[in-house]
C-alpha atoms as a PDB file:
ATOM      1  CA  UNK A   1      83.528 -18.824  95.883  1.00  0.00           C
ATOM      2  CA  UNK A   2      82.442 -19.863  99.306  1.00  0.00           C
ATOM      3  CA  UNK A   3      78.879 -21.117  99.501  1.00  0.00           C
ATOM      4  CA  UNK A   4      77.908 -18.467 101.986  1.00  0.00           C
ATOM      5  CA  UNK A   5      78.243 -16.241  99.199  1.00  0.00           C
ATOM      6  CA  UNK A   6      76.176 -17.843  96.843  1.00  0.00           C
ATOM      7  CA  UNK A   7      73.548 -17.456  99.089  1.00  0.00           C
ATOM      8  CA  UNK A   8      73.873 -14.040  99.165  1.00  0.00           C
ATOM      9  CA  UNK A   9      73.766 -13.143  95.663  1.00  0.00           C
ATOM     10  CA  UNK A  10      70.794 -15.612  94.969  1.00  0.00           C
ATOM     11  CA  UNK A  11      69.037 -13.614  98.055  1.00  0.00           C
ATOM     12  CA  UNK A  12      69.742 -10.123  96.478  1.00  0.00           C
ATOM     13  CA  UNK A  13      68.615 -11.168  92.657  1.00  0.00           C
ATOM     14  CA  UNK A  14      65.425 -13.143  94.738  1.00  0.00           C
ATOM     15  CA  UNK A  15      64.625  -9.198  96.352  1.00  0.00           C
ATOM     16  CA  UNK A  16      64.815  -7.784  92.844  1.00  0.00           C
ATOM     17  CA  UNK A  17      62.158 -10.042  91.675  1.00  0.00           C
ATOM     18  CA  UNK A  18      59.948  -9.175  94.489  1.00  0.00           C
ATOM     19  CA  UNK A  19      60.275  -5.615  94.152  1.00  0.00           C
ATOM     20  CA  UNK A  20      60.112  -5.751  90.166  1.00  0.00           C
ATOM     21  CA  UNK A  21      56.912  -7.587  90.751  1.00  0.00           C
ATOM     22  CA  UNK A  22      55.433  -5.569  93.240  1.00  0.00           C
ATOM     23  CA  UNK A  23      55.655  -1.779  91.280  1.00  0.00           C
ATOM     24  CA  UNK A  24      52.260  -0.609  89.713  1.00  0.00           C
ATOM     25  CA  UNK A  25      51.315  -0.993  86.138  1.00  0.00           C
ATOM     26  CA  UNK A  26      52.044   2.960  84.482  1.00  0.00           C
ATOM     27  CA  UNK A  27      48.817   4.675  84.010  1.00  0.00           C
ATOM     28  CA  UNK A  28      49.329   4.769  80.234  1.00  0.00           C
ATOM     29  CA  UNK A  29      49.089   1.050  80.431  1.00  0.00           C
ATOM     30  CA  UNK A  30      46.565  -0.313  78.204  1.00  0.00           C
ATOM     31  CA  UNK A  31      44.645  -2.870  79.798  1.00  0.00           C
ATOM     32  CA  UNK A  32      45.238  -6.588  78.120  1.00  0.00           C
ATOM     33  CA  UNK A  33      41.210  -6.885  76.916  1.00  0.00           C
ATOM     34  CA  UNK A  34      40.324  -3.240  76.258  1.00  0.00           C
ATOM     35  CA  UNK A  35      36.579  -2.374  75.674  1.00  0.00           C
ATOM     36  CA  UNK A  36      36.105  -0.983  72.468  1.00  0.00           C
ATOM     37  CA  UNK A  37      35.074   2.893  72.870  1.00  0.00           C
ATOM     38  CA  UNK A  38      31.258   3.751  72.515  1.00  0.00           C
ATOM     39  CA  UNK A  39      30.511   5.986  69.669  1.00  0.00           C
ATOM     40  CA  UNK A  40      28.481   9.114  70.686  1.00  0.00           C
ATOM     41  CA  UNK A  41      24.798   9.283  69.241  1.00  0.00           C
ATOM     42  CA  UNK A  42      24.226  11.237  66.269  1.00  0.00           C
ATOM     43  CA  UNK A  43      22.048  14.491  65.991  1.00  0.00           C
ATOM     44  CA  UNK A  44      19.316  12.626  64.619  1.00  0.00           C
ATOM     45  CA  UNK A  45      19.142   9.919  67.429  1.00  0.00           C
ATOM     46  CA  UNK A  46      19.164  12.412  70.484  1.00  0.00           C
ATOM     47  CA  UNK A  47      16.884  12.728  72.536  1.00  0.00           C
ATOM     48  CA  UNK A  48      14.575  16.395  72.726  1.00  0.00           C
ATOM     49  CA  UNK A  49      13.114  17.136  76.072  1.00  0.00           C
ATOM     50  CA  UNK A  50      11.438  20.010  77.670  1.00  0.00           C
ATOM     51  CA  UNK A  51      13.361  19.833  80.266  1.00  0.00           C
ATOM     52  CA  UNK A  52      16.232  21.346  78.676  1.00  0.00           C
ATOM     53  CA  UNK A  53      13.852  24.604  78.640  1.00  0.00           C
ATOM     54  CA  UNK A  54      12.876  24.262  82.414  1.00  0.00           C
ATOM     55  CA  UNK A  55      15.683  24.832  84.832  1.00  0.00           C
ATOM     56  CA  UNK A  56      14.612  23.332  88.150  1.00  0.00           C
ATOM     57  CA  UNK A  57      12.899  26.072  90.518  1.00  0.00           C
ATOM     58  CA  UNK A  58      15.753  28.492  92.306  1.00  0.00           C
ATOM     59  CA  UNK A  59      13.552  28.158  95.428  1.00  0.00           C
ATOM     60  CA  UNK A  60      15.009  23.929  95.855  1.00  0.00           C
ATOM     61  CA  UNK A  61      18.576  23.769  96.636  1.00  0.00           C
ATOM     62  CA  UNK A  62      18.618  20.084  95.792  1.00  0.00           C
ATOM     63  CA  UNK A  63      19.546  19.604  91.874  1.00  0.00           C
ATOM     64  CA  UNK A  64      17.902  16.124  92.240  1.00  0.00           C
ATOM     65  CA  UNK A  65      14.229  18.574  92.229  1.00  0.00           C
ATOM     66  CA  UNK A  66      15.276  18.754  88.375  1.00  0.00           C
ATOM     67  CA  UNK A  67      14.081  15.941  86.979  1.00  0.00           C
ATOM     68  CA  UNK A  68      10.837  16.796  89.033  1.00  0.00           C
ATOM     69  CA  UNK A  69      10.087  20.406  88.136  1.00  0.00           C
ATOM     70  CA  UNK A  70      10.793  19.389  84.690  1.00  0.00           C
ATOM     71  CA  UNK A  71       7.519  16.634  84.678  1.00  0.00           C
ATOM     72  CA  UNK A  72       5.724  19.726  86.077  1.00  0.00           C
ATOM     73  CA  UNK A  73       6.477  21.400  83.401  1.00  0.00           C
ATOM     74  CA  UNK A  74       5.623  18.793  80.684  1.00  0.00           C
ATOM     75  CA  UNK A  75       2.362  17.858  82.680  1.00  0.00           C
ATOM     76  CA  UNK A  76       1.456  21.909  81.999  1.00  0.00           C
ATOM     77  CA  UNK A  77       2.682  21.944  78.827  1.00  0.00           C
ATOM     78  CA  UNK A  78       0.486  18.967  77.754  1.00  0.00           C
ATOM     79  CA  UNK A  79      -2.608  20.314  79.212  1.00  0.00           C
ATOM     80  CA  UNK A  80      -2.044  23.036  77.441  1.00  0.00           C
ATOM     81  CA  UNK A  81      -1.536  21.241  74.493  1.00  0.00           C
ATOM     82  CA  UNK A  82      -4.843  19.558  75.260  1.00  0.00           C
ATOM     83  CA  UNK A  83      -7.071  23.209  75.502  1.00  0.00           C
ATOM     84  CA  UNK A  84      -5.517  23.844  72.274  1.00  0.00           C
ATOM     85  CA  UNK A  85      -7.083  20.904  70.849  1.00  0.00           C
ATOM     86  CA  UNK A  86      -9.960  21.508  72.699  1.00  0.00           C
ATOM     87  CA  UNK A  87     -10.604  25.156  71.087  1.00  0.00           C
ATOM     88  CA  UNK A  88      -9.530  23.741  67.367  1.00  0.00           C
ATOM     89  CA  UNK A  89     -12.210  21.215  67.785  1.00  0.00           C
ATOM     90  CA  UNK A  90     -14.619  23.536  68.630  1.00  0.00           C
ATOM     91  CA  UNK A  91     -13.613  26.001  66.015  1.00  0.00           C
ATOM     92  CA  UNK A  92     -13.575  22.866  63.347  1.00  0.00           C
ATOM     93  CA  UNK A  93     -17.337  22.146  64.667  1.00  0.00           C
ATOM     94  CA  UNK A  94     -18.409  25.714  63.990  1.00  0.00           C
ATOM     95  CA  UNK A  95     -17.228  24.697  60.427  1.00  0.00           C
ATOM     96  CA  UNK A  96     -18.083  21.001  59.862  1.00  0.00           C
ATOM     97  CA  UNK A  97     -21.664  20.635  61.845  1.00  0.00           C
ATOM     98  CA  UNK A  98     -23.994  20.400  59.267  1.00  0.00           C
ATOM     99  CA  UNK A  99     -26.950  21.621  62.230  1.00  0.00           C
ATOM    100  CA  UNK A 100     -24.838  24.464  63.405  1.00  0.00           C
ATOM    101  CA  UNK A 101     -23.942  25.680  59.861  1.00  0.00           C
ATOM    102  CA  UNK A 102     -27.577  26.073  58.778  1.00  0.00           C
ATOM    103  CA  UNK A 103     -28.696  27.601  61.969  1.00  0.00           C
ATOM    104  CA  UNK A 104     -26.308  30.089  61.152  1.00  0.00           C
ATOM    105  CA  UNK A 105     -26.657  30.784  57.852  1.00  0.00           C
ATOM    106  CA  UNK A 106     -30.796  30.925  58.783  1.00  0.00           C
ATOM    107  CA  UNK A 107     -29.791  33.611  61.453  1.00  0.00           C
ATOM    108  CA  UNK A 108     -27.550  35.816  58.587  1.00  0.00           C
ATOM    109  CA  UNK A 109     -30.254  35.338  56.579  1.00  0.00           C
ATOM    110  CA  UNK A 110     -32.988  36.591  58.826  1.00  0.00           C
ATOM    111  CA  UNK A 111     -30.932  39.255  59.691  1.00  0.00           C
ATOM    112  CA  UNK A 112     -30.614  40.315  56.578  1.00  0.00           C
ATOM    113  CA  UNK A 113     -33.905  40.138  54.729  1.00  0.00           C
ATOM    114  CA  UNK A 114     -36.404  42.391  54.809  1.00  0.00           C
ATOM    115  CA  UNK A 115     -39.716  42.174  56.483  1.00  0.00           C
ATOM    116  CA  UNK A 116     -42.054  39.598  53.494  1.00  0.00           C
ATOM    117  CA  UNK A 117     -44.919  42.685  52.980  1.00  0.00           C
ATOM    118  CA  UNK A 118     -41.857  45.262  52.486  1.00  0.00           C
ATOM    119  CA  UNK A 119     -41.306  46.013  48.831  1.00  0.00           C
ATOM    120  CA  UNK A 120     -38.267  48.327  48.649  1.00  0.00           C
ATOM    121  CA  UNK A 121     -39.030  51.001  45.714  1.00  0.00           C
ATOM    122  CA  UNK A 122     -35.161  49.745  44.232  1.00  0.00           C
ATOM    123  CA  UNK A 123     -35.377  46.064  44.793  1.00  0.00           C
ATOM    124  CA  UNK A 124     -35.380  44.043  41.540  1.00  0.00           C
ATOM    125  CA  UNK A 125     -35.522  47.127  39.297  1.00  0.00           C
ATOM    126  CA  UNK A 126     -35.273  46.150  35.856  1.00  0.00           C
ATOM    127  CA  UNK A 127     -32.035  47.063  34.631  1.00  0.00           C
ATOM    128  CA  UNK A 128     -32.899  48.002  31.169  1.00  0.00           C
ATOM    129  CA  UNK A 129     -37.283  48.628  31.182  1.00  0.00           C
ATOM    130  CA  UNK A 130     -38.821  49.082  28.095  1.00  0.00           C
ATOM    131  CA  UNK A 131     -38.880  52.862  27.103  1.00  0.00           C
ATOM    132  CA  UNK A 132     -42.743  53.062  26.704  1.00  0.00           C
ATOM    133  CA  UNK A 133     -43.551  51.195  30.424  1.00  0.00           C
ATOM    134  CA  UNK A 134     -40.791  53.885  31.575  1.00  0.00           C
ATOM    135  CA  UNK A 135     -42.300  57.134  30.437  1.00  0.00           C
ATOM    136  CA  UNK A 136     -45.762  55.840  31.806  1.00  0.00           C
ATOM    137  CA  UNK A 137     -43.805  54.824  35.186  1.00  0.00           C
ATOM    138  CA  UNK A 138     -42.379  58.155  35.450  1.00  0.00           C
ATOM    139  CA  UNK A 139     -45.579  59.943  35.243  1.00  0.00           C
ATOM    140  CA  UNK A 140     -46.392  58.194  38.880  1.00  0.00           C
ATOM    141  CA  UNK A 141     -45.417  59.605  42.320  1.00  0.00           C
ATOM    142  CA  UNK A 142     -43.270  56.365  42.796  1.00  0.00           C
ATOM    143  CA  UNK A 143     -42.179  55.386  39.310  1.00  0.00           C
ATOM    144  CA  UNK A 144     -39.044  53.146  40.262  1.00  0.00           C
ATOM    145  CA  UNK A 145     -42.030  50.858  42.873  1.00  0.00           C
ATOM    146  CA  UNK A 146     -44.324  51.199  39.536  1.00  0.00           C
ATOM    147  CA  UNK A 147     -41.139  49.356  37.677  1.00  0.00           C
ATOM    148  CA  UNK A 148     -40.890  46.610  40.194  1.00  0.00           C
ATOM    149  CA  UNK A 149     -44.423  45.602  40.764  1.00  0.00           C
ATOM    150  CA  UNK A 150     -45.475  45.961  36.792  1.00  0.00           C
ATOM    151  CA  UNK A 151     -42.532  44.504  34.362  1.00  0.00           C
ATOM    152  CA  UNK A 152     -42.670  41.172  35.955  1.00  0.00           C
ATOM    153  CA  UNK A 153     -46.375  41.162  35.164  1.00  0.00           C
ATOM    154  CA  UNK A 154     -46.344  42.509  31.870  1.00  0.00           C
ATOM    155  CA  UNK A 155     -44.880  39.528  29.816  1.00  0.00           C
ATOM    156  CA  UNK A 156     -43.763  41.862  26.600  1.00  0.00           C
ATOM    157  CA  UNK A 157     -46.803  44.055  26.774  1.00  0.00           C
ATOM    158  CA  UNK A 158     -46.261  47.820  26.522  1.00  0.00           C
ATOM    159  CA  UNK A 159     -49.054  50.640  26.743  1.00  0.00           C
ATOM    160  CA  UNK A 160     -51.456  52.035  29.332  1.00  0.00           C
ATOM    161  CA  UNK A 161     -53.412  49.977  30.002  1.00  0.00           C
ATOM    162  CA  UNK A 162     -51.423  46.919  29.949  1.00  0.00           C
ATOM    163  CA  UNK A 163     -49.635  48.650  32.317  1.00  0.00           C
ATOM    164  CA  UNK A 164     -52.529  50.001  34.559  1.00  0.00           C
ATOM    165  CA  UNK A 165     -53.665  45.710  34.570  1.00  0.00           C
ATOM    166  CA  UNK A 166     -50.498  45.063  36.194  1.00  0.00           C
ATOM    167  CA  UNK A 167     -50.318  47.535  38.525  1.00  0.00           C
ATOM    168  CA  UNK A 168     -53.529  47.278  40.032  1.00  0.00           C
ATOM    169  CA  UNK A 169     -53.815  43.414  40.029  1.00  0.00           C
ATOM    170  CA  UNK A 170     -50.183  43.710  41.837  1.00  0.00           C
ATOM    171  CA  UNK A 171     -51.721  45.727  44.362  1.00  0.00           C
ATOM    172  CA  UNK A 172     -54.805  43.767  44.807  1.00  0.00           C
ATOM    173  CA  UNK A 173     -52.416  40.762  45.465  1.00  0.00           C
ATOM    174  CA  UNK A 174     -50.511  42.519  48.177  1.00  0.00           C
ATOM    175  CA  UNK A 175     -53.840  44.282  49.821  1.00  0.00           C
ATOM    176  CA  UNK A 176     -54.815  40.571  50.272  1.00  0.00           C
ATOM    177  CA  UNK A 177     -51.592  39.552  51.885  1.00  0.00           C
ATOM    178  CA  UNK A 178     -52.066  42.504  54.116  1.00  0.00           C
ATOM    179  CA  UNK A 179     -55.600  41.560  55.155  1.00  0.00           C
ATOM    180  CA  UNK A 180     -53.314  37.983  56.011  1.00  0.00           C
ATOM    181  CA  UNK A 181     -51.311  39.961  58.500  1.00  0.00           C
ATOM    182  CA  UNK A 182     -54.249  42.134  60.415  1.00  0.00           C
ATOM    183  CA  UNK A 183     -55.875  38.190  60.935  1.00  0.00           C
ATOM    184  CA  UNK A 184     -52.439  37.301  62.532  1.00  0.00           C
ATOM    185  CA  UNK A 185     -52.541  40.356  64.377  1.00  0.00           C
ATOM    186  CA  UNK A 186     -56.258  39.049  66.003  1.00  0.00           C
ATOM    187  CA  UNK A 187     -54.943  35.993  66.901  1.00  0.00           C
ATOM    188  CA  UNK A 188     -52.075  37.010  69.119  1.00  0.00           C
ATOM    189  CA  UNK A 189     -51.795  36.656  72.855  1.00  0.00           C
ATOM    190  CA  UNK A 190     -52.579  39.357  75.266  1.00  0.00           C
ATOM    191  CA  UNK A 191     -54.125  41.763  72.948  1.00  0.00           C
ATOM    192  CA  UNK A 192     -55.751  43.888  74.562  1.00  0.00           C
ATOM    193  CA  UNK A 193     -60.139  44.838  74.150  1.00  0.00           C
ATOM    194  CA  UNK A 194     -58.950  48.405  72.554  1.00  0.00           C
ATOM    195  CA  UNK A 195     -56.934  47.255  70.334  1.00  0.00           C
ATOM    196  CA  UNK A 196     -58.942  44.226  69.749  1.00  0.00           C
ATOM    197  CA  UNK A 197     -61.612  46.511  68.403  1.00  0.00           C
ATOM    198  CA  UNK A 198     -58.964  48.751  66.103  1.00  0.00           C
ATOM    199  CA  UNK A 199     -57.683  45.388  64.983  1.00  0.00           C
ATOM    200  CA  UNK A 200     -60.788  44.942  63.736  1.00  0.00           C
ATOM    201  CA  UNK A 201     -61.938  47.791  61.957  1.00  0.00           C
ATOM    202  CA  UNK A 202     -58.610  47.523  60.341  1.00  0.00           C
ATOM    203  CA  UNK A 203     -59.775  43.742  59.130  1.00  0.00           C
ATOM    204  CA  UNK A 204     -63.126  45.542  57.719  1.00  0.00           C
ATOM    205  CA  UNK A 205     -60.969  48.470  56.043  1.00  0.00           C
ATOM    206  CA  UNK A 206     -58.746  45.779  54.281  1.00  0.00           C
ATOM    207  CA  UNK A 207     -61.913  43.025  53.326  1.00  0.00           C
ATOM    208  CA  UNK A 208     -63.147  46.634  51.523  1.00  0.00           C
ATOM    209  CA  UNK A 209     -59.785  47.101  49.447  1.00  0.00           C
ATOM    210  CA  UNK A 210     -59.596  43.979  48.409  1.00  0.00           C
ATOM    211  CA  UNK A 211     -63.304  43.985  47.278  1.00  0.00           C
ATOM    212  CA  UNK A 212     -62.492  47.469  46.269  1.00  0.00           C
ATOM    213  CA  UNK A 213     -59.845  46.386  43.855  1.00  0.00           C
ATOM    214  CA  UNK A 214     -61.702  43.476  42.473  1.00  0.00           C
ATOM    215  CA  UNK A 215     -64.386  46.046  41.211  1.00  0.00           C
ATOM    216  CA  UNK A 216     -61.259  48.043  39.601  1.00  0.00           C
ATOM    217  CA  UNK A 217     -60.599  45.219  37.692  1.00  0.00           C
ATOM    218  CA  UNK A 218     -64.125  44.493  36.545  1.00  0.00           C
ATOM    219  CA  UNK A 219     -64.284  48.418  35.667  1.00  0.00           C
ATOM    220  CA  UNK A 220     -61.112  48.012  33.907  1.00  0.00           C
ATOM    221  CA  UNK A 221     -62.953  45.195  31.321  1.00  0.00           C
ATOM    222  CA  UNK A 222     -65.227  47.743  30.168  1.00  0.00           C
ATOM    223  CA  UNK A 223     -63.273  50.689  30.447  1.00  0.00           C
ATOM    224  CA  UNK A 224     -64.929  52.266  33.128  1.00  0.00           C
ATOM    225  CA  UNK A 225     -62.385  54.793  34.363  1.00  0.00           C
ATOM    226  CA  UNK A 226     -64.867  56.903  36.954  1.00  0.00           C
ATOM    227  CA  UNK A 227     -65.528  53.424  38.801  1.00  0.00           C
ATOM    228  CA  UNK A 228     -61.799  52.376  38.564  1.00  0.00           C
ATOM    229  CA  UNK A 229     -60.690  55.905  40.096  1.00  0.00           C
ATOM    230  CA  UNK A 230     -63.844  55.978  42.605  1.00  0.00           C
ATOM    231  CA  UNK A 231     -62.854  52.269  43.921  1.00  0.00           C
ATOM    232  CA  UNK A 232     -58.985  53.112  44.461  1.00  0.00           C
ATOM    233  CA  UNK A 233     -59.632  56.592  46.005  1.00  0.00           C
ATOM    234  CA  UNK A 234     -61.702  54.477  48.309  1.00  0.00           C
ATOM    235  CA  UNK A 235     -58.666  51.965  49.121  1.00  0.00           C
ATOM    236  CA  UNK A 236     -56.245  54.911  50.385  1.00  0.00           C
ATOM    237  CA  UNK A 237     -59.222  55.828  52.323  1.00  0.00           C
ATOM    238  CA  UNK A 238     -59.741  52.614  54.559  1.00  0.00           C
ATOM    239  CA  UNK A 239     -55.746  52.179  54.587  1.00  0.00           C
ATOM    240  CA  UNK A 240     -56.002  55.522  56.202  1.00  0.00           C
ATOM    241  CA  UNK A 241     -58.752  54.931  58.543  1.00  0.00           C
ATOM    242  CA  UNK A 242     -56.712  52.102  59.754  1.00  0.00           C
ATOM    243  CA  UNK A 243     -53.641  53.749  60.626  1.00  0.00           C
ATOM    244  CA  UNK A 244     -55.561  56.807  62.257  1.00  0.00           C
ATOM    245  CA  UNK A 245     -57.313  54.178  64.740  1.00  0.00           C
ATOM    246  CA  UNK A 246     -53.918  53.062  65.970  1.00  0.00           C
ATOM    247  CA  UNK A 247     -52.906  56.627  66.592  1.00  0.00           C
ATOM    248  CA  UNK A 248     -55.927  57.681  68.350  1.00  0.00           C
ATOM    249  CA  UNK A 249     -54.650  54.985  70.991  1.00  0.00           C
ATOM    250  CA  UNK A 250     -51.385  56.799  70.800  1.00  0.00           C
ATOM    251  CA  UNK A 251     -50.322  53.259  70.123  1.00  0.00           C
ATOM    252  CA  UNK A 252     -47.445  51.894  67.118  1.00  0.00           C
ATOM    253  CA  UNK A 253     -49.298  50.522  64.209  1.00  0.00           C
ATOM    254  CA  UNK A 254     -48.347  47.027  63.356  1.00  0.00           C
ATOM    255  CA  UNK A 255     -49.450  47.704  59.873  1.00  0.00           C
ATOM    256  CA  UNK A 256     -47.662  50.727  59.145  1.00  0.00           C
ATOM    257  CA  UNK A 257     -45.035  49.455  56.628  1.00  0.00           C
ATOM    258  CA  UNK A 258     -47.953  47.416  54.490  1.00  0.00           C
ATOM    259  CA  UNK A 259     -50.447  50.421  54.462  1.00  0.00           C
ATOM    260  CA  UNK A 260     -47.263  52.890  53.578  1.00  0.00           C
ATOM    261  CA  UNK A 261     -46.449  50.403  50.811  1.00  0.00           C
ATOM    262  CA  UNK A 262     -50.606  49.472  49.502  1.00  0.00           C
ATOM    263  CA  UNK A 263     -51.105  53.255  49.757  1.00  0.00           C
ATOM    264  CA  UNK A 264     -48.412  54.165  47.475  1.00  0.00           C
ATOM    265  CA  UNK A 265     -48.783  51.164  44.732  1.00  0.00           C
ATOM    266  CA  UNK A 266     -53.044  52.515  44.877  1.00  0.00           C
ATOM    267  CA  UNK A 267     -51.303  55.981  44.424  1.00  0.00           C
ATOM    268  CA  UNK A 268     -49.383  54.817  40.987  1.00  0.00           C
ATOM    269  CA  UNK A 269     -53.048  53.093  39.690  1.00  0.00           C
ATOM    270  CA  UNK A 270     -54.637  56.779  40.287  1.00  0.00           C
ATOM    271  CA  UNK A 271     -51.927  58.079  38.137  1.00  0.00           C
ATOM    272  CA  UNK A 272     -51.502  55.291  35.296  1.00  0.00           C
ATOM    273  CA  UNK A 273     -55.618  55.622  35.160  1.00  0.00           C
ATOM    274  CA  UNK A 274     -55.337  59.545  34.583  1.00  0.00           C
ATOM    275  CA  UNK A 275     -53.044  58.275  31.104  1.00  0.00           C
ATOM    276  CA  UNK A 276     -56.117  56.590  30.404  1.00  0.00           C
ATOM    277  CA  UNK A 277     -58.293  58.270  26.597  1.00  0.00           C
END
């Protein structure tokens, strides 16, 4: 072969090298160091936002606003996290302050209990009275009041006059704590000279019933029933006078509920004295 020719064929195998060299790797080619794939997090390790809940406003165009609108959102939903917190606490407080728990319970119970000189004719009535203080209540205009204001005085003891003891140094007791409240009355601010003077005829009509019943119970010791019924008669008397001064003024009676209440437990002595040999 001539030498020219050589060349030739070493130039044409020389081209196929270049050109095998020169074509692109296929894309299915794996690379020689391949990076080992990244395994997708589990449920447990993703991430919760509250963004996912808050699309970013239609009114911005521009999806980067997202991110943005979605802070907005987690700023408001943490304050209102916060006022919830806010009204637990004070709810707790209501619950937990020692100071704001007993006002309380002092305002129920001031709402609820009656005024001190108010004895209701049903409160604390025995629930099974001796049959013998019963018939002797019952004979009084106010027998379930006669109940209340004798049995805890009684200690056992059962007849008449037992029973006409009790009930007359029970109402002696409350006459005096009545006399307490027309001295209160006197002592108040802005009272004016009228009732000033009512005031005190009222003080006068309640010194008398207390004196009055202390003389019951001295007539009582020596079983002096005209005295005993003179003395009490007198008591509904001054109660009386009282209460008409305070309507002469066309004016409320402060004392109203504590002479009601004296007038009817002097009522139930009159009637437990008429039992009386």
């Amino acid at each position: 072969m001539e030498p020219h020719n050589y060349l030739s064929l070493l130039f044409i195998l020389l081209s196929l090298v270049i050109a095998i060299n020169a074509t692109p790797l296929s894309p299915t080619a794996s690379p020689s160091n391949p990076e080992p794939p990244q395994p997708s997090p589990s449920s447990s390790e993703q991430t919760f936002s509250y963004a996912q809940f808050f699309p970013a406003s239609s009114s911005d165009p521009n999806p980067s606003n997202g991110g943005e609108a979605a802070s907005q959102h987690k700023e408001s939903s943490d304050g209102l996290s916060s006022k919830l917190h806010s009204v637990g606490a004070a709810e707790q407080k209501e619950v937990t302050d020692p100071l704001l728990l007993t006002q309380q319970l002092n305002s129920v119970s001031a709402s609820q209990t009656k005024p001190a000189l108010e004895l209701s004719s049903t409160s604390k009535l025995p629930a099974n009275p001796n049959p013998e203080v019963k018939k002797i209540c019952d004979n009084t205009d106010y027998p379930a009041l006669c109940l209340t204001t004798v049995v805890p005085l009684l200690h056992g003891k059962t007849g008449v006059e037992p029973v006409l003891e009790a009930s007359v140094k029970a109402s002696d007791e409350f006459a005096k704590t009545a006399l307490s409240l027309v001295k209160k009355e006197q002592k108040k601010p802005g009272v004016s000279t009228k009732m000033q003077a009512t005031l005190k005829d009222c003080k006068d009509g309640y010194d008398s019933a207390v004196e009055n019943f202390e003389k019951t119970i001295n007539a009582f010791a020596v079983h002096d029933v005209g005295t005993m019924r003179s003395m009490l008669s007198a008591v509904i008397t001054f109660v009386g006078d009282c209460e008409d001064g305070f309507a002469e003024m066309q004016e409320s009676s402060p004392l109203s509920t504590s002479a009601k209440q004296l007038t009817s437990m002097t009522s139930n002595c009159l009637a437990i004295s008429s039992l009386m040999n």
